[in-house]
PDB file of N, CA and C in Angstrom:
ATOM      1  N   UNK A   1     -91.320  75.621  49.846  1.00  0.00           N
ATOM      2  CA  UNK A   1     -89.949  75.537  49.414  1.00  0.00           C
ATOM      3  C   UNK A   1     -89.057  76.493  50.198  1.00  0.00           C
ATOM      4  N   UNK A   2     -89.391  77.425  50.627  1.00  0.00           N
ATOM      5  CA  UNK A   2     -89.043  78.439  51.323  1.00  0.00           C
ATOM      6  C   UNK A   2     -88.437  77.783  52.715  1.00  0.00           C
ATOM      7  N   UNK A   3     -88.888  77.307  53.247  1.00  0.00           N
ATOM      8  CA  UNK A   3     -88.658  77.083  54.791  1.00  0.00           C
ATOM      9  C   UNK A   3     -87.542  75.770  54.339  1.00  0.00           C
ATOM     10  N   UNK A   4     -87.125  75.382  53.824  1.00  0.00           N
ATOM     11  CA  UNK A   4     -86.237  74.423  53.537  1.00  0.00           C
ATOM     12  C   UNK A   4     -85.083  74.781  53.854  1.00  0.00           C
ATOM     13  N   UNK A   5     -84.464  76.354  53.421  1.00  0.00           N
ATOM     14  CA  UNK A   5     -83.285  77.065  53.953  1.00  0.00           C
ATOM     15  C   UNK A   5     -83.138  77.631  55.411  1.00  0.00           C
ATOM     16  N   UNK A   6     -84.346  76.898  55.968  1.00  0.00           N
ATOM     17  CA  UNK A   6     -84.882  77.409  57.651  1.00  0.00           C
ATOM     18  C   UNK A   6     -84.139  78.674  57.838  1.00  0.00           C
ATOM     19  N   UNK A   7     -84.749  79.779  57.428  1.00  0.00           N
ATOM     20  CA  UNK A   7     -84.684  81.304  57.519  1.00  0.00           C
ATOM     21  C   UNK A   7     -84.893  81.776  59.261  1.00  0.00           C
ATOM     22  N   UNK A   8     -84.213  82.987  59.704  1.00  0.00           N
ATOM     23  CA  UNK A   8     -84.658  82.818  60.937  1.00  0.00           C
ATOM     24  C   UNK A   8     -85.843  84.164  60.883  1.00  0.00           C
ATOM     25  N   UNK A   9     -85.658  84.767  59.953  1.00  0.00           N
ATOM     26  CA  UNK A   9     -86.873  85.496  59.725  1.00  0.00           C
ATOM     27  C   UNK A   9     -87.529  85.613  58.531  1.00  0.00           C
ATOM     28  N   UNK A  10     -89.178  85.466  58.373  1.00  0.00           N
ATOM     29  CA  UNK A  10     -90.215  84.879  57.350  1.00  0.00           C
ATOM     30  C   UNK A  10     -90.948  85.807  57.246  1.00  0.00           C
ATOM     31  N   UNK A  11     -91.093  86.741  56.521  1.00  0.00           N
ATOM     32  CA  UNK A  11     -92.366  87.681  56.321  1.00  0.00           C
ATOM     33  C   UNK A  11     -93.616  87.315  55.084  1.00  0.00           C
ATOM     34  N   UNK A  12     -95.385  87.277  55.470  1.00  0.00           N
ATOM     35  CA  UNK A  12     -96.395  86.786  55.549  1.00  0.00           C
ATOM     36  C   UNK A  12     -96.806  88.183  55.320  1.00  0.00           C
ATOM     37  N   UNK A  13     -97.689  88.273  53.883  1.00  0.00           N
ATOM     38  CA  UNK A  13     -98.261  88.783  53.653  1.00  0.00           C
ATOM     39  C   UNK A  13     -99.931  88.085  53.166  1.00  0.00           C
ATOM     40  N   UNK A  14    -100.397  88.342  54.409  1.00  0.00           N
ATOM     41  CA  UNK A  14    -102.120  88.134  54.412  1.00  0.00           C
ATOM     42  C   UNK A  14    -102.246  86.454  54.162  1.00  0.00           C
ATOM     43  N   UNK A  15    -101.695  85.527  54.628  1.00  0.00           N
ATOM     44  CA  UNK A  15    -101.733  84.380  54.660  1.00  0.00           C
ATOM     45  C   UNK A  15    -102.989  83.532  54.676  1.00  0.00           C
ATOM     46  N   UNK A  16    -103.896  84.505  55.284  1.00  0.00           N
ATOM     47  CA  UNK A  16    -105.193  83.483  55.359  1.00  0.00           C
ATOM     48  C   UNK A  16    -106.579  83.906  54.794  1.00  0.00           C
ATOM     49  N   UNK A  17    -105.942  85.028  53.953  1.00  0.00           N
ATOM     50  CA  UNK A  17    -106.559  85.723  52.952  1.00  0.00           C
ATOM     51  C   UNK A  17    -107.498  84.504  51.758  1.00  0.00           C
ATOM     52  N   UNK A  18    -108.893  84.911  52.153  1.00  0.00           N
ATOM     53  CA  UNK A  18    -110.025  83.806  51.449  1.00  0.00           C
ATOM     54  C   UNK A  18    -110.294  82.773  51.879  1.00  0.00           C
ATOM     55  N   UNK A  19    -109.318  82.230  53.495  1.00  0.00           N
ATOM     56  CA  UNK A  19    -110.347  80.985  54.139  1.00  0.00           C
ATOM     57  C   UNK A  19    -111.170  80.980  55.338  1.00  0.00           C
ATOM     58  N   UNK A  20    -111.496  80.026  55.579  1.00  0.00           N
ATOM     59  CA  UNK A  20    -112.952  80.184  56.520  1.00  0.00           C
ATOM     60  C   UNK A  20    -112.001  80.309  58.011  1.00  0.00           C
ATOM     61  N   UNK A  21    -112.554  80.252  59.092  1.00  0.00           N
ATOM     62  CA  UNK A  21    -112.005  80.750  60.346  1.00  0.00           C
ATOM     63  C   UNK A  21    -111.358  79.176  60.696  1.00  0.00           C
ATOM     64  N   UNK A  22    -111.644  78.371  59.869  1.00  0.00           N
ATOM     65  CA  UNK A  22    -111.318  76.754  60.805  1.00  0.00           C
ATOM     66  C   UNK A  22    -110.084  76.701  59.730  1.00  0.00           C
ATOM     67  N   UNK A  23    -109.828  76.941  58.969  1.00  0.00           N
ATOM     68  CA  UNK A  23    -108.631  76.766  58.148  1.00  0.00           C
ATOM     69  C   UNK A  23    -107.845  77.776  58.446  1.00  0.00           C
ATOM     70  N   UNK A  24    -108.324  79.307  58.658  1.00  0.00           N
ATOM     71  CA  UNK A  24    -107.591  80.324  58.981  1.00  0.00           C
ATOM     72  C   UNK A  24    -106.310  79.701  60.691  1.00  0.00           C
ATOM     73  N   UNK A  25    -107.301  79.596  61.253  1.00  0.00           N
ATOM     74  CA  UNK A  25    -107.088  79.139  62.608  1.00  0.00           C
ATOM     75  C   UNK A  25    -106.229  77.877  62.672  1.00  0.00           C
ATOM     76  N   UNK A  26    -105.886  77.150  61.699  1.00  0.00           N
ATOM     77  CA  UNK A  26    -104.897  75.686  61.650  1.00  0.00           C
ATOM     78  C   UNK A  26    -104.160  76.374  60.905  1.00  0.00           C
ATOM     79  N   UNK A  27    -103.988  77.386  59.911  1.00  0.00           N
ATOM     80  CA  UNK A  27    -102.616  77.750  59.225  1.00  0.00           C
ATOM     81  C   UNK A  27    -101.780  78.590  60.637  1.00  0.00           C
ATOM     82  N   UNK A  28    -102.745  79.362  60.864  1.00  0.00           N
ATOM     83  CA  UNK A  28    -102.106  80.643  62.350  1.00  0.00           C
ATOM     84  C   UNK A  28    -101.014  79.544  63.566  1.00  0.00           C
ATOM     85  N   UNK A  29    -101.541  78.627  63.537  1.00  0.00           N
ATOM     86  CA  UNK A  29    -101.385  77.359  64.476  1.00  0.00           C
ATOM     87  C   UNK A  29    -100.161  76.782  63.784  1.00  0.00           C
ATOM     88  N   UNK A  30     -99.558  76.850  62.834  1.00  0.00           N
ATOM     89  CA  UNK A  30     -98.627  76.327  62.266  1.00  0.00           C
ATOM     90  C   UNK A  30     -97.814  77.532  61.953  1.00  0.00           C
ATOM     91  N   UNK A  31     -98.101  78.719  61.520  1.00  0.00           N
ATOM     92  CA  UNK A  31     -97.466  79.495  61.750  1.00  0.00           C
ATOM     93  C   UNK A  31     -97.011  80.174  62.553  1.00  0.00           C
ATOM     94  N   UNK A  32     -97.284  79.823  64.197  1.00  0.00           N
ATOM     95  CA  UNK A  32     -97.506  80.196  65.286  1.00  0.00           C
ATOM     96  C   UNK A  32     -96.088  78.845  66.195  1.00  0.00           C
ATOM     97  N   UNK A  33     -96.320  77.760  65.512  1.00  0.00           N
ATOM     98  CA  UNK A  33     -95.289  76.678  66.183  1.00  0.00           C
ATOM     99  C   UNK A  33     -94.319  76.980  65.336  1.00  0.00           C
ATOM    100  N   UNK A  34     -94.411  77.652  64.024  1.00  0.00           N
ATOM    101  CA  UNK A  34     -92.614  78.001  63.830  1.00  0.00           C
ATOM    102  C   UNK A  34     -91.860  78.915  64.126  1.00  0.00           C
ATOM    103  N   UNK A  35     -92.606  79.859  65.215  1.00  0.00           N
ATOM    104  CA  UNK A  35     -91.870  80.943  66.332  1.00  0.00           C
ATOM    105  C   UNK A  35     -91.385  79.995  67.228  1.00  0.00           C
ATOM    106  N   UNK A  36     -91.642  78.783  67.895  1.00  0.00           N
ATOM    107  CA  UNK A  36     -90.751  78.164  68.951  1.00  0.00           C
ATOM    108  C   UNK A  36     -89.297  77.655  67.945  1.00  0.00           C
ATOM    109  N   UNK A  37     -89.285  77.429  67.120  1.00  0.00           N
ATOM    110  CA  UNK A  37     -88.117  77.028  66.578  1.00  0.00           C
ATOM    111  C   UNK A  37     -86.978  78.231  66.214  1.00  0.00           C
ATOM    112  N   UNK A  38     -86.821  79.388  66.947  1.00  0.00           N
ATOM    113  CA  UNK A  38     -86.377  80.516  66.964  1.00  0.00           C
ATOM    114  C   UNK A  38     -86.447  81.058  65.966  1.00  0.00           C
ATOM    115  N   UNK A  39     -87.851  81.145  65.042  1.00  0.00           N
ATOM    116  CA  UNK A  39     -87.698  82.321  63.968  1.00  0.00           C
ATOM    117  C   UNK A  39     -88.410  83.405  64.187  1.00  0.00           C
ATOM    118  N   UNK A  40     -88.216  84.150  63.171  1.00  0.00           N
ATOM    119  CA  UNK A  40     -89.187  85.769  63.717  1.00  0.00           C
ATOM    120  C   UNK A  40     -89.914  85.811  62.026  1.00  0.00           C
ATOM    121  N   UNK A  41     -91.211  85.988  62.308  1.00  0.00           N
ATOM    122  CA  UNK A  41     -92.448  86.032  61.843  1.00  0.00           C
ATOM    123  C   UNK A  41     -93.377  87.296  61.948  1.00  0.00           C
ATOM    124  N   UNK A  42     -93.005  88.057  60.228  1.00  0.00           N
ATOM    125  CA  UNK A  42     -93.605  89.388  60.372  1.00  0.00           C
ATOM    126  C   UNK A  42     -94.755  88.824  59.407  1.00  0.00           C
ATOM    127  N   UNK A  43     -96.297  89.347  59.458  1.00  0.00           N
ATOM    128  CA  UNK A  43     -97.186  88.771  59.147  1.00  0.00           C
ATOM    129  C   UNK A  43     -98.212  90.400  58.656  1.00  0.00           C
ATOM    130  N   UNK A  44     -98.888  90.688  57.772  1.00  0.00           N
ATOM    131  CA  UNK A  44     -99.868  91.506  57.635  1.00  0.00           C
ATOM    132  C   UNK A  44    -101.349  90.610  57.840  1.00  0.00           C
ATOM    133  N   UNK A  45    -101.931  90.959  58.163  1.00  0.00           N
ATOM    134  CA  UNK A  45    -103.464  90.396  58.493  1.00  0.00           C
ATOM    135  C   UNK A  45    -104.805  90.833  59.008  1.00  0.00           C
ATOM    136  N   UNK A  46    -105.976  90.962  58.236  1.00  0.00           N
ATOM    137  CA  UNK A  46    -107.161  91.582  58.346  1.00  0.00           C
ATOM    138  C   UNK A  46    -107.802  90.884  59.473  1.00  0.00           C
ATOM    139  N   UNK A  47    -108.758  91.351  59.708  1.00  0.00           N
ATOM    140  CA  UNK A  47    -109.863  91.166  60.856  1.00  0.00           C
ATOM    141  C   UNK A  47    -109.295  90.262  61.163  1.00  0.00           C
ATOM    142  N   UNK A  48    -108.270  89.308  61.974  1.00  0.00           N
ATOM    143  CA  UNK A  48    -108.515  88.194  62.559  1.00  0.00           C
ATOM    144  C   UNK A  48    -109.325  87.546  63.702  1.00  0.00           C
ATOM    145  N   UNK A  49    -109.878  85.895  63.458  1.00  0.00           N
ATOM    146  CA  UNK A  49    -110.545  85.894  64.560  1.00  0.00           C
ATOM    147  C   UNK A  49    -110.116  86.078  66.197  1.00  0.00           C
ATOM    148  N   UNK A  50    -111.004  85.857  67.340  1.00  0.00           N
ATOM    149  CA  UNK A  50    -110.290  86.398  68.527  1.00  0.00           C
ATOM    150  C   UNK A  50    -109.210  84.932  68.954  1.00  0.00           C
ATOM    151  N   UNK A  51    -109.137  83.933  68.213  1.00  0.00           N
ATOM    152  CA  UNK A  51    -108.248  82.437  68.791  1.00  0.00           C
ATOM    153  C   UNK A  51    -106.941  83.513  67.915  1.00  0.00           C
ATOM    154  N   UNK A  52    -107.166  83.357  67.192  1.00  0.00           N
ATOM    155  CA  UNK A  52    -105.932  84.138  65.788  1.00  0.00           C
ATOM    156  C   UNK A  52    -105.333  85.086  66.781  1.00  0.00           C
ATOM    157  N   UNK A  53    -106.070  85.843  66.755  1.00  0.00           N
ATOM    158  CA  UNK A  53    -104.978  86.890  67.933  1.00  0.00           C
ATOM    159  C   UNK A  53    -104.211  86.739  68.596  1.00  0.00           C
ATOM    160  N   UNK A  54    -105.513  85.688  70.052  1.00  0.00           N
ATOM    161  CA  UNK A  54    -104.211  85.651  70.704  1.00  0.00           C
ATOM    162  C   UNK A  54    -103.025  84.690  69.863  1.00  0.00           C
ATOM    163  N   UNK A  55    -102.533  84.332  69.409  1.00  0.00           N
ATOM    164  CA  UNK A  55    -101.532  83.685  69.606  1.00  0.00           C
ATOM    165  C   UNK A  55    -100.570  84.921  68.754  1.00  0.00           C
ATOM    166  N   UNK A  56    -101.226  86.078  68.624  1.00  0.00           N
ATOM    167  CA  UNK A  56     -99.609  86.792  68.349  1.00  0.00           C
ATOM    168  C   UNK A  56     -99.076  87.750  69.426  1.00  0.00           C
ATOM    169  N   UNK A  57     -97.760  87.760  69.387  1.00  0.00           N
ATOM    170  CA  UNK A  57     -97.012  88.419  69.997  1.00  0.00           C
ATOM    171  C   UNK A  57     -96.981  89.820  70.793  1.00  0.00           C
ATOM    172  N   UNK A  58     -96.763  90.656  69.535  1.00  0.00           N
ATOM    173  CA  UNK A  58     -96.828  92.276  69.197  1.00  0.00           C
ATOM    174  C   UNK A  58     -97.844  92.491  68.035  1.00  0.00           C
ATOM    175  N   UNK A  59     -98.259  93.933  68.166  1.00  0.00           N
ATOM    176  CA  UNK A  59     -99.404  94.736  67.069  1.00  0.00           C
ATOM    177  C   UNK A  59     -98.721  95.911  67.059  1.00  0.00           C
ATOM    178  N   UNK A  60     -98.423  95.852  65.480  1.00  0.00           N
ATOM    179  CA  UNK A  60     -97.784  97.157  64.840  1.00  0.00           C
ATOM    180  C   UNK A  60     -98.794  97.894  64.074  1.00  0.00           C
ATOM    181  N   UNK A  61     -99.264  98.823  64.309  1.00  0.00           N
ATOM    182  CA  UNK A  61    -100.537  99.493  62.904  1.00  0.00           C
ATOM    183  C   UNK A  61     -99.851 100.641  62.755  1.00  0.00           C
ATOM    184  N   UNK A  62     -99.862 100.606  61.260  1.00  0.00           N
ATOM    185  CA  UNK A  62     -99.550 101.724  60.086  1.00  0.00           C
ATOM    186  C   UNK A  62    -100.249 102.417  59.513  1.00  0.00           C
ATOM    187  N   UNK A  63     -99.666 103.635  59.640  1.00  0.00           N
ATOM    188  CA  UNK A  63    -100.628 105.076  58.961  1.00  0.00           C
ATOM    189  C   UNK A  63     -99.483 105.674  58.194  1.00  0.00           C
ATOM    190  N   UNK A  64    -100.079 105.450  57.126  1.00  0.00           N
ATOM    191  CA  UNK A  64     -99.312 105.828  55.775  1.00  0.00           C
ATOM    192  C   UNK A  64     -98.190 105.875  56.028  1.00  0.00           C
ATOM    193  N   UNK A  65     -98.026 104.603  56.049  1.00  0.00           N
ATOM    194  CA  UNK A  65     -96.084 103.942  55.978  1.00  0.00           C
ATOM    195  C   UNK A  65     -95.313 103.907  57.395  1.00  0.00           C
ATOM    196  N   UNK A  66     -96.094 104.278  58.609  1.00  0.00           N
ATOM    197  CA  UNK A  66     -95.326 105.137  59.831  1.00  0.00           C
ATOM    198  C   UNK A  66     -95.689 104.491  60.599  1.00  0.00           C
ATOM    199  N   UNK A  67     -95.224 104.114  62.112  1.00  0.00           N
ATOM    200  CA  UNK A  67     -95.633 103.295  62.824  1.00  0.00           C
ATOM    201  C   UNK A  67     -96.561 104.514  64.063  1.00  0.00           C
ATOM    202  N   UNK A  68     -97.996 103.761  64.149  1.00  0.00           N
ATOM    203  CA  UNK A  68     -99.195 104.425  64.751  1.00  0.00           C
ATOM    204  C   UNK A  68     -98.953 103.842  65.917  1.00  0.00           C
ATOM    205  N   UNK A  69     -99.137 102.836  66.019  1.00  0.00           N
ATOM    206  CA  UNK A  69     -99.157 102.079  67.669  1.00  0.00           C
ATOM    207  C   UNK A  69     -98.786 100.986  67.449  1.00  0.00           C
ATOM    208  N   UNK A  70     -97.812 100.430  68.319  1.00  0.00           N
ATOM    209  CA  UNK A  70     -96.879  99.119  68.543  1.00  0.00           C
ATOM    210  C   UNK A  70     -96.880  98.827  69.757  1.00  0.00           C
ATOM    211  N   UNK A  71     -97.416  97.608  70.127  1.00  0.00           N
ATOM    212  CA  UNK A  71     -97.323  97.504  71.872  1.00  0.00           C
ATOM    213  C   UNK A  71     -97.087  95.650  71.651  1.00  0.00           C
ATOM    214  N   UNK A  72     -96.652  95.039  73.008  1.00  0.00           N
ATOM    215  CA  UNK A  72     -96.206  93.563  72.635  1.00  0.00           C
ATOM    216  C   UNK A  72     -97.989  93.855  73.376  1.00  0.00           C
ATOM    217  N   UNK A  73     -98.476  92.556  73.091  1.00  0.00           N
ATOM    218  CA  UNK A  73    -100.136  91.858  73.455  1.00  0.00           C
ATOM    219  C   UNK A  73    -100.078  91.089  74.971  1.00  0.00           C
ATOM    220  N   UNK A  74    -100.918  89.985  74.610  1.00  0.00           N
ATOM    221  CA  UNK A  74    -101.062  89.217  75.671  1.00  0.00           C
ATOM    222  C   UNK A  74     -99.058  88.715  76.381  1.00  0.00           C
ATOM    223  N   UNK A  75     -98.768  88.558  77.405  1.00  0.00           N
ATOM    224  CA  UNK A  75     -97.783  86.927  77.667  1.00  0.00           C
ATOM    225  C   UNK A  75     -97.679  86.237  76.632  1.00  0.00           C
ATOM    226  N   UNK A  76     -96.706  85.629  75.864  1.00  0.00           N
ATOM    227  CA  UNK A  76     -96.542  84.558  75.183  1.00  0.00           C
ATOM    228  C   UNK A  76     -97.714  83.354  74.808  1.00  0.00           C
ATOM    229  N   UNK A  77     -98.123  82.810  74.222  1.00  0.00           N
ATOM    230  CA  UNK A  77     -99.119  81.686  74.580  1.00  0.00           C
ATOM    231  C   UNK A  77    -100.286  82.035  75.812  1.00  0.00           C
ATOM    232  N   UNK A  78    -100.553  83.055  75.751  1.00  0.00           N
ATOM    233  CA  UNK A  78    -101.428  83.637  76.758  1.00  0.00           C
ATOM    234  C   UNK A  78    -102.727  84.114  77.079  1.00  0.00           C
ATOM    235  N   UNK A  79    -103.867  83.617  76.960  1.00  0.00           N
ATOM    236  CA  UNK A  79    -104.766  85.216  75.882  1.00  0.00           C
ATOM    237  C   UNK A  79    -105.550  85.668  77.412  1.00  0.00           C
ATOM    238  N   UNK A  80    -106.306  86.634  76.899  1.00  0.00           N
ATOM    239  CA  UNK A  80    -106.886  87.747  77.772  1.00  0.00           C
ATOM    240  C   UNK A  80    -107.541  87.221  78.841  1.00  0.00           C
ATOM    241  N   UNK A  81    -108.338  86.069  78.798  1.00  0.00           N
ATOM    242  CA  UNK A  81    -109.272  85.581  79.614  1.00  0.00           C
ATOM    243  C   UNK A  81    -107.921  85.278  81.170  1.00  0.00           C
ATOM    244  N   UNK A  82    -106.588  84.322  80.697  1.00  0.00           N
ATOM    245  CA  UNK A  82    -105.651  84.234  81.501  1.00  0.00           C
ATOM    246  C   UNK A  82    -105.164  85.140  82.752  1.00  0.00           C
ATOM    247  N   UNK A  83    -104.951  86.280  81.855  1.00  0.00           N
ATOM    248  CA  UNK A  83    -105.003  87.329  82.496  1.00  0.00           C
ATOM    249  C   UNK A  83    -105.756  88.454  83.735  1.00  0.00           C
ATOM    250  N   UNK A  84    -106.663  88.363  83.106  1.00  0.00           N
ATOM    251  CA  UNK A  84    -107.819  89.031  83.695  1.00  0.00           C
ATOM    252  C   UNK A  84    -108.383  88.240  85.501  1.00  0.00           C
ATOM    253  N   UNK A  85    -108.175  86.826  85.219  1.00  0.00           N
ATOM    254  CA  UNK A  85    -108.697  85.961  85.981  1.00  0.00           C
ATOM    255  C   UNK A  85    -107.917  85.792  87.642  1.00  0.00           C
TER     256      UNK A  85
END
């Protein structure tokens, strides 16, 4: 119901919290194609798998409330193997 007012920014708390990596990995994938439609997508999220990753942006980690390390990741749509090669 939310995305109906097409917000340009959506914050995601633990979204894929309790499913398996093949469901995790098709929600990330949909939450991942509604950054091309110019929104901004703040997300909290545990262990993700290594497909999950890449497709995010920036990594912000927090130590007690404060920002520890923030760096943007891979290129856009990019992941490591791309790179490296």
């Amino acid at each position: 119901m939310e995305l109906v007012a097409n917000p340009s920014l959506i914050f995601m708390d633990e979204p894929t919290t309790g499913m398996d990596s093949v469901t995790a990995t098709k929600i990330m994938t949909i939450v991942r194609n509604l950054t091309k439609r110019e929104r901004t997508i703040i997300l909290t999220i545990h262990q993700p798998n290594a497909e999950i990753f890449k497709m995010m942006d920036q990594l912000m980690i927090l130590v007690l409330g404060r920002v520890a390390y923030f760096v943007p990741l891979f290129p856009p749509l990019i992941g490591p193997r791309e790179i490296c090669s």
